[in-house]
PDB file of N, CA and C in Angstrom:
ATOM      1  N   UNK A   1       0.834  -1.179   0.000  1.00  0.00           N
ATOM      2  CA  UNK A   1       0.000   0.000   0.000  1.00  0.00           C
ATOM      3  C   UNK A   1       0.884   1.249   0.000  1.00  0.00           C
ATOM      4  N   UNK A   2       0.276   2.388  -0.686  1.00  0.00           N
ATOM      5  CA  UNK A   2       1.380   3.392  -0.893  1.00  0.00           C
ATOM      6  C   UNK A   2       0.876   4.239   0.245  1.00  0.00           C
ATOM      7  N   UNK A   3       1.629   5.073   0.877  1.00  0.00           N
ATOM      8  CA  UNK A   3       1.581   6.284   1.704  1.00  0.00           C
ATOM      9  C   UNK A   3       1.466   7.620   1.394  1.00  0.00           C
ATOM     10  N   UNK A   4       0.523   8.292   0.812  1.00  0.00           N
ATOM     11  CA  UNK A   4       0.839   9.508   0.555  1.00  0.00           C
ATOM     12  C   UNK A   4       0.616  10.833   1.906  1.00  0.00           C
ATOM     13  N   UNK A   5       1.744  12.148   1.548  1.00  0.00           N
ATOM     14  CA  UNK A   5       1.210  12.709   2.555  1.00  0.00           C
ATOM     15  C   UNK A   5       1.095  14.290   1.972  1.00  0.00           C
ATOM     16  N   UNK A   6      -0.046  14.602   2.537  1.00  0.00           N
ATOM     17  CA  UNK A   6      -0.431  15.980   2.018  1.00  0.00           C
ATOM     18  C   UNK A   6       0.516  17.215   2.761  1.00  0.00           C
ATOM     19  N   UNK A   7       1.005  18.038   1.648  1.00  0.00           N
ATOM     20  CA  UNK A   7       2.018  18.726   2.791  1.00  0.00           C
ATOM     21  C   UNK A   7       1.632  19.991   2.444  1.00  0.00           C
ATOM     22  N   UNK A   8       1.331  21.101   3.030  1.00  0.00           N
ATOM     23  CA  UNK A   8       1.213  22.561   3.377  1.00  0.00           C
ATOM     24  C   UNK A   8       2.053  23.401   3.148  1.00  0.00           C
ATOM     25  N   UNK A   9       2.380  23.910   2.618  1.00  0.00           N
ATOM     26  CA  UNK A   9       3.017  25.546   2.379  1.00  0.00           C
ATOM     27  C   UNK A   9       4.225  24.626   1.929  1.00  0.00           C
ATOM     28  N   UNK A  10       4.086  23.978   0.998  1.00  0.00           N
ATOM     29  CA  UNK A  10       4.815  22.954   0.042  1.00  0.00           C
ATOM     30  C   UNK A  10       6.149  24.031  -0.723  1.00  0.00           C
ATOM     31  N   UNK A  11       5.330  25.109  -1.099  1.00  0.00           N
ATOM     32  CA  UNK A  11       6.818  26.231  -1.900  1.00  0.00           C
ATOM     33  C   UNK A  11       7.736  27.115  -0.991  1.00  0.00           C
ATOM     34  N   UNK A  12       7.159  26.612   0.373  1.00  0.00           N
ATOM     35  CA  UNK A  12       7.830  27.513   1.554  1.00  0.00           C
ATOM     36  C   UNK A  12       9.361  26.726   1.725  1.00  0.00           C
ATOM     37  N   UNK A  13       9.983  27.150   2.542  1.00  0.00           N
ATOM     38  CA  UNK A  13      11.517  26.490   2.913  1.00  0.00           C
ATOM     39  C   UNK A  13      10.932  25.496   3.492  1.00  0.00           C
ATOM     40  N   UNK A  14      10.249  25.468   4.844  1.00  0.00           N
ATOM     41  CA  UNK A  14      10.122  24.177   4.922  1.00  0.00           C
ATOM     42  C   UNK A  14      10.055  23.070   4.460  1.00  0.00           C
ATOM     43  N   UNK A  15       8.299  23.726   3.972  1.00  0.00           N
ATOM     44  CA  UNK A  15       7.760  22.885   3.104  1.00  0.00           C
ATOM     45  C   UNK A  15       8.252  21.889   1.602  1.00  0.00           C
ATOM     46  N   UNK A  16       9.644  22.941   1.666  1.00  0.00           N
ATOM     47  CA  UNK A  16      10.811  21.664   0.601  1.00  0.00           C
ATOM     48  C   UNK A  16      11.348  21.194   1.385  1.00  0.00           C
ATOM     49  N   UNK A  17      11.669  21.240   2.806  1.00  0.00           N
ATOM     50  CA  UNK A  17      12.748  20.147   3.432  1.00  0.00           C
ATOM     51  C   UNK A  17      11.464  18.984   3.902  1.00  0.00           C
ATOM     52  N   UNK A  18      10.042  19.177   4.240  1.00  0.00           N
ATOM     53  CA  UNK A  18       8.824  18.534   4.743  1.00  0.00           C
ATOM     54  C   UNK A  18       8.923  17.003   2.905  1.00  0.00           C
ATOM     55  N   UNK A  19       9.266  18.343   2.074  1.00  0.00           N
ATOM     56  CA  UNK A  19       9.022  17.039   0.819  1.00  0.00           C
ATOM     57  C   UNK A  19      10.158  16.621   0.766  1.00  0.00           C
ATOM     58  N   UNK A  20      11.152  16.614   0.667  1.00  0.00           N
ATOM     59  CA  UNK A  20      12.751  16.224   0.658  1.00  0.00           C
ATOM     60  C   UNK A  20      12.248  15.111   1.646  1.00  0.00           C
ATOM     61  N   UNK A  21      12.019  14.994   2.663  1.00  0.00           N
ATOM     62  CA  UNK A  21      12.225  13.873   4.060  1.00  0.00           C
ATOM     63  C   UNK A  21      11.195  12.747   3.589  1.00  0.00           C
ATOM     64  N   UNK A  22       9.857  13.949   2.931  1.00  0.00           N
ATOM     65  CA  UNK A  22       8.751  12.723   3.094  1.00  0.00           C
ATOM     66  C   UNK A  22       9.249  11.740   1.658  1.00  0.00           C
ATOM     67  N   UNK A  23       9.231  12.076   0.540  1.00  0.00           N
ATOM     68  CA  UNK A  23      10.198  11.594  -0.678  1.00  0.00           C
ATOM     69  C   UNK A  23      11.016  10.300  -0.314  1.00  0.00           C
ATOM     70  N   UNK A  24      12.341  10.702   0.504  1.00  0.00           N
ATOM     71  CA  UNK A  24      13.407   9.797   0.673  1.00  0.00           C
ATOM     72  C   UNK A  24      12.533   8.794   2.015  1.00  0.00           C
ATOM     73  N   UNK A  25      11.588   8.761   2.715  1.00  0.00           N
ATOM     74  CA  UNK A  25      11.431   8.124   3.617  1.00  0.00           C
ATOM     75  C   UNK A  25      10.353   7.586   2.759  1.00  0.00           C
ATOM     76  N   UNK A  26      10.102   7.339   1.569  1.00  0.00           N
ATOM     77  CA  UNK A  26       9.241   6.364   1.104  1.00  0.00           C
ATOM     78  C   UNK A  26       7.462   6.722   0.901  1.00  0.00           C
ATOM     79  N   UNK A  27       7.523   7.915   0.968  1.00  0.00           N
ATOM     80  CA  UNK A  27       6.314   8.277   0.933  1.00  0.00           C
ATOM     81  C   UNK A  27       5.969   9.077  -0.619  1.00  0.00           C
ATOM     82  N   UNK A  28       4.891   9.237  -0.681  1.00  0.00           N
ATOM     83  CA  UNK A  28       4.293   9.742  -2.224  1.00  0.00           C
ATOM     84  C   UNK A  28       3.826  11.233  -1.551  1.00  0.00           C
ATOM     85  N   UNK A  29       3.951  12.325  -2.144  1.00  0.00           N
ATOM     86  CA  UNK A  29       3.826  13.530  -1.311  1.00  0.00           C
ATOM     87  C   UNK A  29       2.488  14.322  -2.581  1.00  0.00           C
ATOM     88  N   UNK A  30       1.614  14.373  -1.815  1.00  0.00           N
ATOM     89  CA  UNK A  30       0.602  15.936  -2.432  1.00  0.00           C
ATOM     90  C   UNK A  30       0.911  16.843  -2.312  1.00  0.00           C
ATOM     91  N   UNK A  31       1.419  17.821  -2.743  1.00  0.00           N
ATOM     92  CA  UNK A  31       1.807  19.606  -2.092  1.00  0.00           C
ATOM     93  C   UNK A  31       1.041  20.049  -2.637  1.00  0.00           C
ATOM     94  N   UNK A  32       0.544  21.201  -1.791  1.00  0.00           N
ATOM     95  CA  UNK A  32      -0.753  22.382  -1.878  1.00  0.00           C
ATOM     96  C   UNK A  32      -0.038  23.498  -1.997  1.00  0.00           C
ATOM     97  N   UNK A  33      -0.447  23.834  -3.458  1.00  0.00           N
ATOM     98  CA  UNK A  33       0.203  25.407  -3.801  1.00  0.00           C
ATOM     99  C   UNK A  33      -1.160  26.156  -3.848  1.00  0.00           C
ATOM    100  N   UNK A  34      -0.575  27.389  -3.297  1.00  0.00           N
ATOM    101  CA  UNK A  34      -1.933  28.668  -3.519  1.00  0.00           C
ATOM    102  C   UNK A  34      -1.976  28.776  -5.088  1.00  0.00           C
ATOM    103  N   UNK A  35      -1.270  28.724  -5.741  1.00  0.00           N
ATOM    104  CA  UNK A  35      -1.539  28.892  -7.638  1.00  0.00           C
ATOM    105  C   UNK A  35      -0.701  27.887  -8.394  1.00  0.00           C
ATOM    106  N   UNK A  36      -1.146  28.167  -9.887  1.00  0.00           N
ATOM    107  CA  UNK A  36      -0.291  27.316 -10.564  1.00  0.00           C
ATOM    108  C   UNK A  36       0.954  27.482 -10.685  1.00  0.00           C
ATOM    109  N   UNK A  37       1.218  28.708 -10.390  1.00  0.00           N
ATOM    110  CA  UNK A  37       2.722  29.768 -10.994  1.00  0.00           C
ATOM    111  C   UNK A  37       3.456  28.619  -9.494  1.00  0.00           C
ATOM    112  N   UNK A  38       3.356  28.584  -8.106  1.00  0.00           N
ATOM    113  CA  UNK A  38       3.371  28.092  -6.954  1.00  0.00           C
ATOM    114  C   UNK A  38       4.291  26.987  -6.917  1.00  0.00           C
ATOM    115  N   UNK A  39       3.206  26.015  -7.664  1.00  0.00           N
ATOM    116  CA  UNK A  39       3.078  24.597  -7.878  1.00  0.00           C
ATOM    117  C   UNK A  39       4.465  24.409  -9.440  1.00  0.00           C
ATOM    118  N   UNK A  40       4.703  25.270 -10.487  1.00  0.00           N
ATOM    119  CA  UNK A  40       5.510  24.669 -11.114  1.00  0.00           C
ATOM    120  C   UNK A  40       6.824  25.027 -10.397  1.00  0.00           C
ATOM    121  N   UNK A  41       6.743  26.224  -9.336  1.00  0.00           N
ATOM    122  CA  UNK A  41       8.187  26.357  -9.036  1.00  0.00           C
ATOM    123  C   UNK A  41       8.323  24.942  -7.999  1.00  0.00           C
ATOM    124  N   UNK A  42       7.707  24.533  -7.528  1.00  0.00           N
ATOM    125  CA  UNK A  42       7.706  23.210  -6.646  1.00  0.00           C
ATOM    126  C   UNK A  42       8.411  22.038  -7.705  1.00  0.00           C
ATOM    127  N   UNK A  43       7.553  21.529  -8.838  1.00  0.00           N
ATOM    128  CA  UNK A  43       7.886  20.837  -9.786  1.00  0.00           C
ATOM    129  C   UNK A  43       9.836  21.787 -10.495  1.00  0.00           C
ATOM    130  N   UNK A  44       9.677  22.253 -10.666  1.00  0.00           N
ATOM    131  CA  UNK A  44      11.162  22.866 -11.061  1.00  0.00           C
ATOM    132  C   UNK A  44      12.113  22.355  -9.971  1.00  0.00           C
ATOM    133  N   UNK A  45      11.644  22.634  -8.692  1.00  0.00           N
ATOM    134  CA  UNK A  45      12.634  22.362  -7.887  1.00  0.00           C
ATOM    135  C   UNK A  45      12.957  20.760  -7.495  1.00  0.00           C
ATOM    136  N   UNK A  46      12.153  20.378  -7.630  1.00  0.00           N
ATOM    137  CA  UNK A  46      12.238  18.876  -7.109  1.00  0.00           C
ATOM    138  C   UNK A  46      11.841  18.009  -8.739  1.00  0.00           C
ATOM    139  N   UNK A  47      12.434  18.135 -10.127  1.00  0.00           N
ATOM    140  CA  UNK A  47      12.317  17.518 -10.721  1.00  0.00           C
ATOM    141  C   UNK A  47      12.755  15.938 -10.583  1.00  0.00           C
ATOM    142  N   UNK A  48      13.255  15.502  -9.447  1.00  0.00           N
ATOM    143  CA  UNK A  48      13.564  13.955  -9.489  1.00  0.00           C
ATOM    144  C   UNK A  48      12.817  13.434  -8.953  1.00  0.00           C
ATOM    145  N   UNK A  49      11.517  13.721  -8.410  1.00  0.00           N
ATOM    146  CA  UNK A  49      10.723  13.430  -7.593  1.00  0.00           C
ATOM    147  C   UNK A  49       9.378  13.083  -8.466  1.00  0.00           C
ATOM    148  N   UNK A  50       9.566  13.113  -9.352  1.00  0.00           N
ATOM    149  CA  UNK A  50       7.838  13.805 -10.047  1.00  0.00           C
ATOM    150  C   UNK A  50       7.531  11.899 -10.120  1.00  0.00           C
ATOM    151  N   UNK A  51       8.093  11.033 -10.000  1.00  0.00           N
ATOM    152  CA  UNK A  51       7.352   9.907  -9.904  1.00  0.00           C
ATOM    153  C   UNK A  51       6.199  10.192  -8.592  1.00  0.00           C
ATOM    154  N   UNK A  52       7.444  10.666  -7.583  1.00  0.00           N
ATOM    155  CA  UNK A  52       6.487  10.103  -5.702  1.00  0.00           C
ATOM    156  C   UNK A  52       5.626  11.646  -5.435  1.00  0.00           C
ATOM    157  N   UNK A  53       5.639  12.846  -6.693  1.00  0.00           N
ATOM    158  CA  UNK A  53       5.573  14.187  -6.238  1.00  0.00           C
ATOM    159  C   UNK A  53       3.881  14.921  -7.297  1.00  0.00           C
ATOM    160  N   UNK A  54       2.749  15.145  -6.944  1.00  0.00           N
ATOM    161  CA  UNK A  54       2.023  15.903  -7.437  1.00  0.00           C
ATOM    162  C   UNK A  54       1.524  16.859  -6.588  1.00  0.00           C
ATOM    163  N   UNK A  55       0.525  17.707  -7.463  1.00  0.00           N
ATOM    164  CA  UNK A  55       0.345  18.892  -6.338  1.00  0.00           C
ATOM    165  C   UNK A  55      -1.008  19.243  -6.845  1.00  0.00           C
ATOM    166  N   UNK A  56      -1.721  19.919  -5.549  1.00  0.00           N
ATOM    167  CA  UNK A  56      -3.001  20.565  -5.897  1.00  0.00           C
ATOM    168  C   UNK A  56      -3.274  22.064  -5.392  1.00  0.00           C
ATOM    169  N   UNK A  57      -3.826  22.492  -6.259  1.00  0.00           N
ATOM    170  CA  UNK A  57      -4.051  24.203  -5.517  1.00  0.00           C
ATOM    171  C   UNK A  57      -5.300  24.211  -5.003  1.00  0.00           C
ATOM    172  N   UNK A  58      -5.168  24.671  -3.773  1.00  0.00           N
ATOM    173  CA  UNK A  58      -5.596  25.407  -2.793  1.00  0.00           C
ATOM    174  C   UNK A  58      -5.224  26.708  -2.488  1.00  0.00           C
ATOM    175  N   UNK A  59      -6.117  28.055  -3.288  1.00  0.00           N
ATOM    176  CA  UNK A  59      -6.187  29.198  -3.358  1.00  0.00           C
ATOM    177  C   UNK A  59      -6.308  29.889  -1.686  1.00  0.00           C
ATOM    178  N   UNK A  60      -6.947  29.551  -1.542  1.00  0.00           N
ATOM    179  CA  UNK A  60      -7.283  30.132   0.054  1.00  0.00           C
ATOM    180  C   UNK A  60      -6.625  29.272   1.274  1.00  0.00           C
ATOM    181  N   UNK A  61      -6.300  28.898   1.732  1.00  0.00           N
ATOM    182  CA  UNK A  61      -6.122  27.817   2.594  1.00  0.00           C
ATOM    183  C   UNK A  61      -7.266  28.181   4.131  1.00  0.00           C
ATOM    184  N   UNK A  62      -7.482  29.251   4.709  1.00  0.00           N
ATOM    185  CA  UNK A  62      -8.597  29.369   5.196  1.00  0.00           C
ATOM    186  C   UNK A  62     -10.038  28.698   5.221  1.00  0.00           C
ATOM    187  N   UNK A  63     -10.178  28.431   4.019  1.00  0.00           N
ATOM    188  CA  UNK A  63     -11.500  28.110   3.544  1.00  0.00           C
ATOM    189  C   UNK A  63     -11.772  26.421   4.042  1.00  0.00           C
ATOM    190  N   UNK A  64     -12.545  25.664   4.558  1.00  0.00           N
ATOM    191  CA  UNK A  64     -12.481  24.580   5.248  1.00  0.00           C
ATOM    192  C   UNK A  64     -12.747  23.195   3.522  1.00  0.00           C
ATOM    193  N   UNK A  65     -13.411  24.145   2.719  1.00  0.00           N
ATOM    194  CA  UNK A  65     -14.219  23.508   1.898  1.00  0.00           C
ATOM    195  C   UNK A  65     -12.879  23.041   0.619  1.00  0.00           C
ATOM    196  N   UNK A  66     -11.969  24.184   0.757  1.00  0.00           N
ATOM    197  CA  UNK A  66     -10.816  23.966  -0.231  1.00  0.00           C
ATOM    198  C   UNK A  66     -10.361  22.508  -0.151  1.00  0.00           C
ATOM    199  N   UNK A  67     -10.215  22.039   1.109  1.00  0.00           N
ATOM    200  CA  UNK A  67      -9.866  20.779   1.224  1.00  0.00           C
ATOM    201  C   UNK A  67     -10.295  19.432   0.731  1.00  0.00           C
ATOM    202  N   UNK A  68     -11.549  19.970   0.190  1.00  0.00           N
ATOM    203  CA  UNK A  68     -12.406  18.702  -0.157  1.00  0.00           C
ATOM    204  C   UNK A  68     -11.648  17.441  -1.072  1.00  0.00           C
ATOM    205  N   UNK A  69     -10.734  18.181  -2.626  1.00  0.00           N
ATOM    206  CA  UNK A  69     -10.179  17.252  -3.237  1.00  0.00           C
ATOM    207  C   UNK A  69      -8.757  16.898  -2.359  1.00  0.00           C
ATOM    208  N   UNK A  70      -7.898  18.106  -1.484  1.00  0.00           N
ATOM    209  CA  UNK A  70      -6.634  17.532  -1.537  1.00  0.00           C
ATOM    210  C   UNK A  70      -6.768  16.470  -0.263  1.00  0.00           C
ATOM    211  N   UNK A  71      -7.370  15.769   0.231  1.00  0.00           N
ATOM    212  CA  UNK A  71      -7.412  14.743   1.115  1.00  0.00           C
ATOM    213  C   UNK A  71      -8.056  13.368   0.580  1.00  0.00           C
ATOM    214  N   UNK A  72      -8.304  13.258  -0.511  1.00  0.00           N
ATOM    215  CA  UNK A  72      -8.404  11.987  -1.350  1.00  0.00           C
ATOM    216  C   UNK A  72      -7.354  10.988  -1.029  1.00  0.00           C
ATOM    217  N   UNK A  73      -7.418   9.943  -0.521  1.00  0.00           N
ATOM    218  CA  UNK A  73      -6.360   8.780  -0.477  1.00  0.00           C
ATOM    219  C   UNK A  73      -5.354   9.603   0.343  1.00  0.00           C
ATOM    220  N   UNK A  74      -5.668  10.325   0.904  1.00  0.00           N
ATOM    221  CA  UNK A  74      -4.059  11.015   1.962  1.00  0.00           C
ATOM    222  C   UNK A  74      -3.941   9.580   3.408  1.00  0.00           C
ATOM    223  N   UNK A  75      -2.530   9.694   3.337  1.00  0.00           N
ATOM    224  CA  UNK A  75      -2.451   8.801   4.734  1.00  0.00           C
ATOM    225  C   UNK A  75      -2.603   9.913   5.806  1.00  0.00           C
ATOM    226  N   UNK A  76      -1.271  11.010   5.708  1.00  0.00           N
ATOM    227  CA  UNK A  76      -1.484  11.902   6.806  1.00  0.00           C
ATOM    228  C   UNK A  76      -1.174  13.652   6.135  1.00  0.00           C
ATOM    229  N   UNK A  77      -1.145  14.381   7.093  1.00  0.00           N
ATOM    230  CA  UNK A  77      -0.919  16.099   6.630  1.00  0.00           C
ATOM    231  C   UNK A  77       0.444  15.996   7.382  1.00  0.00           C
ATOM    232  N   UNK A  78       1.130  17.138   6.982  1.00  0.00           N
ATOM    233  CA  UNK A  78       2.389  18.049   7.015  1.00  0.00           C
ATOM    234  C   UNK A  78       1.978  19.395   6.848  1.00  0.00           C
ATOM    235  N   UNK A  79       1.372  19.959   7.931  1.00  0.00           N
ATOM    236  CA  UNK A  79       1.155  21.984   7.485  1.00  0.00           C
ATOM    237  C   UNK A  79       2.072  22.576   8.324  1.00  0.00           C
ATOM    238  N   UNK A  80       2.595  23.520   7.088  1.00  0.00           N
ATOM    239  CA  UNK A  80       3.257  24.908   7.213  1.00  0.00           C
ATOM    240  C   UNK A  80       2.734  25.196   6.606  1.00  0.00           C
ATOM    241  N   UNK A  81       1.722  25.917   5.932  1.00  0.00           N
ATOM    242  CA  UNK A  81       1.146  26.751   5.276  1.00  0.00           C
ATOM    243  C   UNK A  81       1.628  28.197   6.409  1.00  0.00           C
ATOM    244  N   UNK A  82       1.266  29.123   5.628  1.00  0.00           N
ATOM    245  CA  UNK A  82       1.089  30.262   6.503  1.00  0.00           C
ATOM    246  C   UNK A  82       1.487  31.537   5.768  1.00  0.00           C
ATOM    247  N   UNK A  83       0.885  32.671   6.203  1.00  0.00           N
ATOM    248  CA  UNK A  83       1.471  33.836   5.145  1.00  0.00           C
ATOM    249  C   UNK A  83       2.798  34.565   5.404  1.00  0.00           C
ATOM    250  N   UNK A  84       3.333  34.718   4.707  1.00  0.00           N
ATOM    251  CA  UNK A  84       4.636  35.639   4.670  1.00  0.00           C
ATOM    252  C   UNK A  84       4.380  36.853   3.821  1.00  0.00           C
ATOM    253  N   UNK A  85       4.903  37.613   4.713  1.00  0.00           N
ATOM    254  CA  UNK A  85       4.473  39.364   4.049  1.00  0.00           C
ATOM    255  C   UNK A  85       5.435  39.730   4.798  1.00  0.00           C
ATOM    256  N   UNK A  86       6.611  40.787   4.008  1.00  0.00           N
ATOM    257  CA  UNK A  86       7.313  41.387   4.168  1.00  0.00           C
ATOM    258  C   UNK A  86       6.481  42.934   4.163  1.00  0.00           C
ATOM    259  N   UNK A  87       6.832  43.382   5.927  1.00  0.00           N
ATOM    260  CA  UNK A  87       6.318  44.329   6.067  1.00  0.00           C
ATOM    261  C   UNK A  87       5.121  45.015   5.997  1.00  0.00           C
ATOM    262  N   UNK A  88       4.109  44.252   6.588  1.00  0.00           N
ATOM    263  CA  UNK A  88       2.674  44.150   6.640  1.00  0.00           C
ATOM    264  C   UNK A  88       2.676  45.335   7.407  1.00  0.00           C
ATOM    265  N   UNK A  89       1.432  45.792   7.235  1.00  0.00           N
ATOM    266  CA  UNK A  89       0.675  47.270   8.016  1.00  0.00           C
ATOM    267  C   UNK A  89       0.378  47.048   9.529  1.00  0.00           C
ATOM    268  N   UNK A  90      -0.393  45.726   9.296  1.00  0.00           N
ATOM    269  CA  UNK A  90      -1.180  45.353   9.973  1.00  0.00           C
ATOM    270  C   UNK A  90      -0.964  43.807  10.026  1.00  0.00           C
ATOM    271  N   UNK A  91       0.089  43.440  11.245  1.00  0.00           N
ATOM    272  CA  UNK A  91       0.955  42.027  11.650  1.00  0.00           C
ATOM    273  C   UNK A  91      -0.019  41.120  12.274  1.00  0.00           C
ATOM    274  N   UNK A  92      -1.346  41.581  12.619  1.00  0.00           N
ATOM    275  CA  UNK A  92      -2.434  40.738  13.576  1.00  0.00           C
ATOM    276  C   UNK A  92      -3.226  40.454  11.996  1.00  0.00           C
ATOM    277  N   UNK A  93      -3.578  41.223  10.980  1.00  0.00           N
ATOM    278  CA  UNK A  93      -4.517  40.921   9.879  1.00  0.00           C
ATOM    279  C   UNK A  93      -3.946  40.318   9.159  1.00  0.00           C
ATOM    280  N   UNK A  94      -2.749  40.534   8.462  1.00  0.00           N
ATOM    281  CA  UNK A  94      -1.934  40.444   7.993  1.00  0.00           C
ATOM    282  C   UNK A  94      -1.163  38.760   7.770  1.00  0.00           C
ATOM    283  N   UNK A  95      -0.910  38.532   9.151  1.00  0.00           N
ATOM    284  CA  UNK A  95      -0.071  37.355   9.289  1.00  0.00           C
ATOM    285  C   UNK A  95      -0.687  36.815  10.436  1.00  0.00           C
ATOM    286  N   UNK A  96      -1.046  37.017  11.153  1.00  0.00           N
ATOM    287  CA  UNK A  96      -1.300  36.243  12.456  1.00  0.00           C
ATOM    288  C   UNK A  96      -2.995  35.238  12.250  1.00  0.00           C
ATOM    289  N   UNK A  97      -4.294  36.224  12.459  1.00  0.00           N
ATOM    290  CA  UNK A  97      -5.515  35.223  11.656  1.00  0.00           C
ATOM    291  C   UNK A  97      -5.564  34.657  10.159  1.00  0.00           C
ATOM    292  N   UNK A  98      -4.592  34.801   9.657  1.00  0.00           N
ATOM    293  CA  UNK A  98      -4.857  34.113   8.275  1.00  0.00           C
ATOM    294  C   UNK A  98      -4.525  32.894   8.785  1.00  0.00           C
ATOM    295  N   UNK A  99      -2.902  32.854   9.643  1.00  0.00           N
ATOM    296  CA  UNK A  99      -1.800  31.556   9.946  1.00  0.00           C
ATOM    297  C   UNK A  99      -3.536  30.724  10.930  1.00  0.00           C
ATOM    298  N   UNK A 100      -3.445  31.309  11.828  1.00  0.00           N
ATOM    299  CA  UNK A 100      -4.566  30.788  12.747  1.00  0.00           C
ATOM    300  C   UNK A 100      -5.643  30.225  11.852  1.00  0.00           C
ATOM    301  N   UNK A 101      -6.640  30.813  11.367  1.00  0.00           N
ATOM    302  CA  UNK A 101      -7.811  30.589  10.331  1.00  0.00           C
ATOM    303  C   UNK A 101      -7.287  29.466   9.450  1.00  0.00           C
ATOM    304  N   UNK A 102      -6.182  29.617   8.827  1.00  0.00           N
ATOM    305  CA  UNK A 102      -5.343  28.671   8.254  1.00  0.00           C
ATOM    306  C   UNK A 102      -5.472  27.138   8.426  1.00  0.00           C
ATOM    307  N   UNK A 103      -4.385  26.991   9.738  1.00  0.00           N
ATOM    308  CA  UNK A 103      -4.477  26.040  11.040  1.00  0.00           C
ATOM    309  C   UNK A 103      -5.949  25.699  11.183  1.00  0.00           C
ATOM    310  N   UNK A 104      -7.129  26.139  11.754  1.00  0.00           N
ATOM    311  CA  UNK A 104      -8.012  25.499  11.975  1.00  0.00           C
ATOM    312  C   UNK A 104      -9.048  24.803  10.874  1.00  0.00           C
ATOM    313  N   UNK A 105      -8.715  25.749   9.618  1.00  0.00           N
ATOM    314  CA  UNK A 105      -9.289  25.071   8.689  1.00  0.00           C
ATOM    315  C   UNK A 105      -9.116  23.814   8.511  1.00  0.00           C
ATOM    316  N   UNK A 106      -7.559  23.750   8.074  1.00  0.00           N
ATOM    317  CA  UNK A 106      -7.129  22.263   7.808  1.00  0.00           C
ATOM    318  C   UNK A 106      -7.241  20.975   8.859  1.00  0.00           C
ATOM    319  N   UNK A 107      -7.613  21.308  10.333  1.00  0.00           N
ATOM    320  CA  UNK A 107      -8.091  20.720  11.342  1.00  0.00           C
ATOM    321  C   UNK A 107      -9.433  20.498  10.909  1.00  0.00           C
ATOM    322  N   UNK A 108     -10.382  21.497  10.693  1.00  0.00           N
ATOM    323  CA  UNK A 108     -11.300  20.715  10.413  1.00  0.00           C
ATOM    324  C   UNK A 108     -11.894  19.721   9.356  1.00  0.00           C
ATOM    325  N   UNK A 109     -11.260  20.663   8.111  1.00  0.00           N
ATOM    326  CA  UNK A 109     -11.324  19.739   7.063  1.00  0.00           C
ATOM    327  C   UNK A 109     -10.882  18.245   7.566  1.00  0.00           C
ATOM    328  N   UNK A 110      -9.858  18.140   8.006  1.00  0.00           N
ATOM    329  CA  UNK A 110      -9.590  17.046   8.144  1.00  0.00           C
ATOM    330  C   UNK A 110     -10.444  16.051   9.166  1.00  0.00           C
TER     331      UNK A 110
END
């Protein structure tokens, strides 16, 4: 049986060392890009992977409902999602309830 695992903020730094680990430890990885532009820099970066490596966009990650396709056949999640904004106005609107709203979405979806 194969293992796949859905991973979160997949184009973030982490989120390439989250696919790097899950990859070499035998797992088949989903990454969730906010766009397509997202998702090919993912595929660019990890071209040796594209056997164990696809990806789905999830525009909002907030939204509970986005989740509906990327948890198809998932074994487990990996989230870092979260926003990065250099120099936000407003660090509570900005970055802090999106990350939160974020987080609970994918809790519930799941």
């Amino acid at each position: 049986m194969e293992l796949t695992l859905l991973i979160t903020g997949a184009s973030g730094y982490l989120g390439g060392h989250h696919i790097k680990a899950a990859v070499e430890s035998g797992f088949k990885v989903r990454a969730v890009a906010r766009s397509k532009s997202s998702a090919q820099k993912i595929q660019a970066y990890f071209p040796h992977y594209m056997g164990q490596l696809s990806y789905i966009i999830v525009p909002d990650i907030t939204k509970v409902d986005a989740y509906d396709q990327a948890f198809s056949d998932v074994t487990g999640i990996m989230h870092s999602a979260s926003p990065f904004l250099l120099g936000p106005k407003d660090i509570i609107k900005g970055l802090l309830e999106p990350a939160i709203h974020g987080s609970i979405a994918i809790l519930e979806a799941a």
